[in-house]
Protein backbone atom coordinates (compact mmCIF):
# COMPACT_ATOMS: atom_id res chain seq x y z
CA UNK A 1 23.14 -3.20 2.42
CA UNK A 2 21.59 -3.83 6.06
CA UNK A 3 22.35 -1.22 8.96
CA UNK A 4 23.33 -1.47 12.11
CA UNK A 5 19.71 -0.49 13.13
CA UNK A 6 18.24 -3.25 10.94
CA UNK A 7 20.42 -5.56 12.25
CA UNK A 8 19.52 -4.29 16.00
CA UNK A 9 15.40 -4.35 14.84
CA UNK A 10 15.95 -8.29 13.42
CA UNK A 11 17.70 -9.71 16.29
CA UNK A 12 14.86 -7.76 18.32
CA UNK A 13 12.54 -9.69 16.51
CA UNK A 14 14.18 -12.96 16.96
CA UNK A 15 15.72 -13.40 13.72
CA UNK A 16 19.24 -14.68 13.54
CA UNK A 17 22.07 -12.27 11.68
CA UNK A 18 22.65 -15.54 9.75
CA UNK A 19 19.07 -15.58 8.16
CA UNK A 20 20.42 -11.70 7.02
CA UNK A 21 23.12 -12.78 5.32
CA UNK A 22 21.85 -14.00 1.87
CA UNK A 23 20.03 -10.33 1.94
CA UNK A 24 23.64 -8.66 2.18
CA UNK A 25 24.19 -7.73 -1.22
CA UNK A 26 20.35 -6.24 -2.53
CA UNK A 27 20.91 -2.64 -2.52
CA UNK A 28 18.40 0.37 -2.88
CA UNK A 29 15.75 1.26 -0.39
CA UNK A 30 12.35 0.90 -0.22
CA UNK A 31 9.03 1.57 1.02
CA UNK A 32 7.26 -0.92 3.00
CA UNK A 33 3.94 -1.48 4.78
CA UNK A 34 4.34 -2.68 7.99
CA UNK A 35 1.73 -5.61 7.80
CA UNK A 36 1.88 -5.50 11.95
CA UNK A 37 1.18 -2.03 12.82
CA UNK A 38 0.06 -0.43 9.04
CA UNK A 39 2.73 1.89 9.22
CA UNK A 40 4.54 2.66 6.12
CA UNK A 41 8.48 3.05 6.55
CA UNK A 42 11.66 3.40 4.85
CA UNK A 43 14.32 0.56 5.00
CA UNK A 44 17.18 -0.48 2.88
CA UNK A 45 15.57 -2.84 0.11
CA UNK A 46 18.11 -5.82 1.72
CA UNK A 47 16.08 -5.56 4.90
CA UNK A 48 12.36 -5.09 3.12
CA UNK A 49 12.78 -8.04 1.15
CA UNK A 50 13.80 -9.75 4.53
CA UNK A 51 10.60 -8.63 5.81
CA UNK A 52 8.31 -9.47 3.22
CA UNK A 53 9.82 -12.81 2.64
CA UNK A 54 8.75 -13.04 5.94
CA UNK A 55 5.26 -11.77 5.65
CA UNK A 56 5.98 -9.09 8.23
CA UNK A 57 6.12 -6.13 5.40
CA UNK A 58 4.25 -5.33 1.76
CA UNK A 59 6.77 -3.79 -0.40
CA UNK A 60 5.02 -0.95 -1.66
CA UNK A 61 8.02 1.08 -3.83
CA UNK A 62 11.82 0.57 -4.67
CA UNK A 63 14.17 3.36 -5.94
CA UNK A 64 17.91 3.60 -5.56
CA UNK A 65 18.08 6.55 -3.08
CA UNK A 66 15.23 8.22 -0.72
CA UNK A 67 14.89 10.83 -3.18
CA UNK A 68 13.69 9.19 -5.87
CA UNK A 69 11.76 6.93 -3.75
CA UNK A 70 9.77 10.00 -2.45
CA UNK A 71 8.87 11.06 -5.81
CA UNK A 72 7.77 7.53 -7.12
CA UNK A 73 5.69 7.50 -3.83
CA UNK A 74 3.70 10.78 -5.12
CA UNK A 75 3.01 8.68 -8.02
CA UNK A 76 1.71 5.81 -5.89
CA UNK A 77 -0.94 8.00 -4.27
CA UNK A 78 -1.74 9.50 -7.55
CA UNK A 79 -2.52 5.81 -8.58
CA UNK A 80 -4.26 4.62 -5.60
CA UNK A 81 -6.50 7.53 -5.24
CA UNK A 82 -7.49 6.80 -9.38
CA UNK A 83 -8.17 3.51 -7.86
CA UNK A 84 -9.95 4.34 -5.35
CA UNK A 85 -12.65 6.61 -6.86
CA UNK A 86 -12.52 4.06 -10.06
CA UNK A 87 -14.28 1.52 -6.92
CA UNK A 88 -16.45 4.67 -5.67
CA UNK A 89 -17.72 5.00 -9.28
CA UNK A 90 -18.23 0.87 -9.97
CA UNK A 91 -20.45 1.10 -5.87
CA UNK A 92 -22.31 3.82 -7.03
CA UNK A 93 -23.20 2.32 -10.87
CA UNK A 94 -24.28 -0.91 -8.90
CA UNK A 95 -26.43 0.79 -6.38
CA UNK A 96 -28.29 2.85 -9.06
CA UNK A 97 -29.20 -0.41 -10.74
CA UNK A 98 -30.21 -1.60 -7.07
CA UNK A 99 -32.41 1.33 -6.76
CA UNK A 100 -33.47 1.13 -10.32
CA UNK A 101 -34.84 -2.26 -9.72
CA UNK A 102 -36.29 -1.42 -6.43
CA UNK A 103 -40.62 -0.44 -6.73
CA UNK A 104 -40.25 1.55 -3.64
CA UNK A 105 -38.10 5.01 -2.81
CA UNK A 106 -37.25 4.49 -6.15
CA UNK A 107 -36.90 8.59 -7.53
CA UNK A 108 -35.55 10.82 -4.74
CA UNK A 109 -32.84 7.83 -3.93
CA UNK A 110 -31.79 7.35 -7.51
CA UNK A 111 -31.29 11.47 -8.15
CA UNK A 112 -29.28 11.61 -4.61
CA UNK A 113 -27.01 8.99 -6.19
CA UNK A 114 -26.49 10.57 -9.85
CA UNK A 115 -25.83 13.82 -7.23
CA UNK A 116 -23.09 12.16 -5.96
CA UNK A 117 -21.30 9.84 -9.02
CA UNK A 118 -21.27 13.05 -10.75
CA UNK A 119 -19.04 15.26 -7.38
């Protein structure tokens, strides 16, 4: 269900409250990405999915109140931070074999790199 506020922000973005109206009934909220300014925010899942079917927003997480949102977003950064040094690891395995392959610099480059895959 869209607020008043979210009605206020799409008319202030040019968007008709006619181009809401098939978004009316979705209910939840959700956590978005703001693909403008990167911000993440919390909207009614009605108005995120208005967003992102607009490519304005990247729905990141949908609960059915804030609460439970907030805890599935713990998980989320749980997850992306897995990810994250999962691509560390994979950058550092690639530049050993760089260095590996390398004839010059090849020992005191190659132990500074196990140094730091194994922190």
């Amino acid at each position: 269900m869209l607020s008043p506020t979210e009605k206020l922000e799409a008319l202030s973005r040019g968007f008709s409250l006619d181009e809401l109206r098939k978004y009316q009934e979705l209910r939840g909220v959700a956590l978005i990405k703001d693909l403008e300014t990167g911000a993440q925010k919390i909207y009614s899942y009605s108005f995120a999915k208005f967003l992102e079917d607009r490519n304005l927003a990247e729905i990141i997480s949908v609960a059915e109140t804030v609460q439970e949102l907030m805890k599935n977003r713990s998980e989320i950064i749980r997850r992306d931070m897995q990810d994250t040094v999962y691509k560390m690891t994979i950058v550092i395995e690639r530049l050993e074999r760089i260095l590996r392959s390398s004839k010059s610099g090849k020992g005191e480059l190659l132990d500074r790199a196990k140094i730091i895959k194994r922190s």
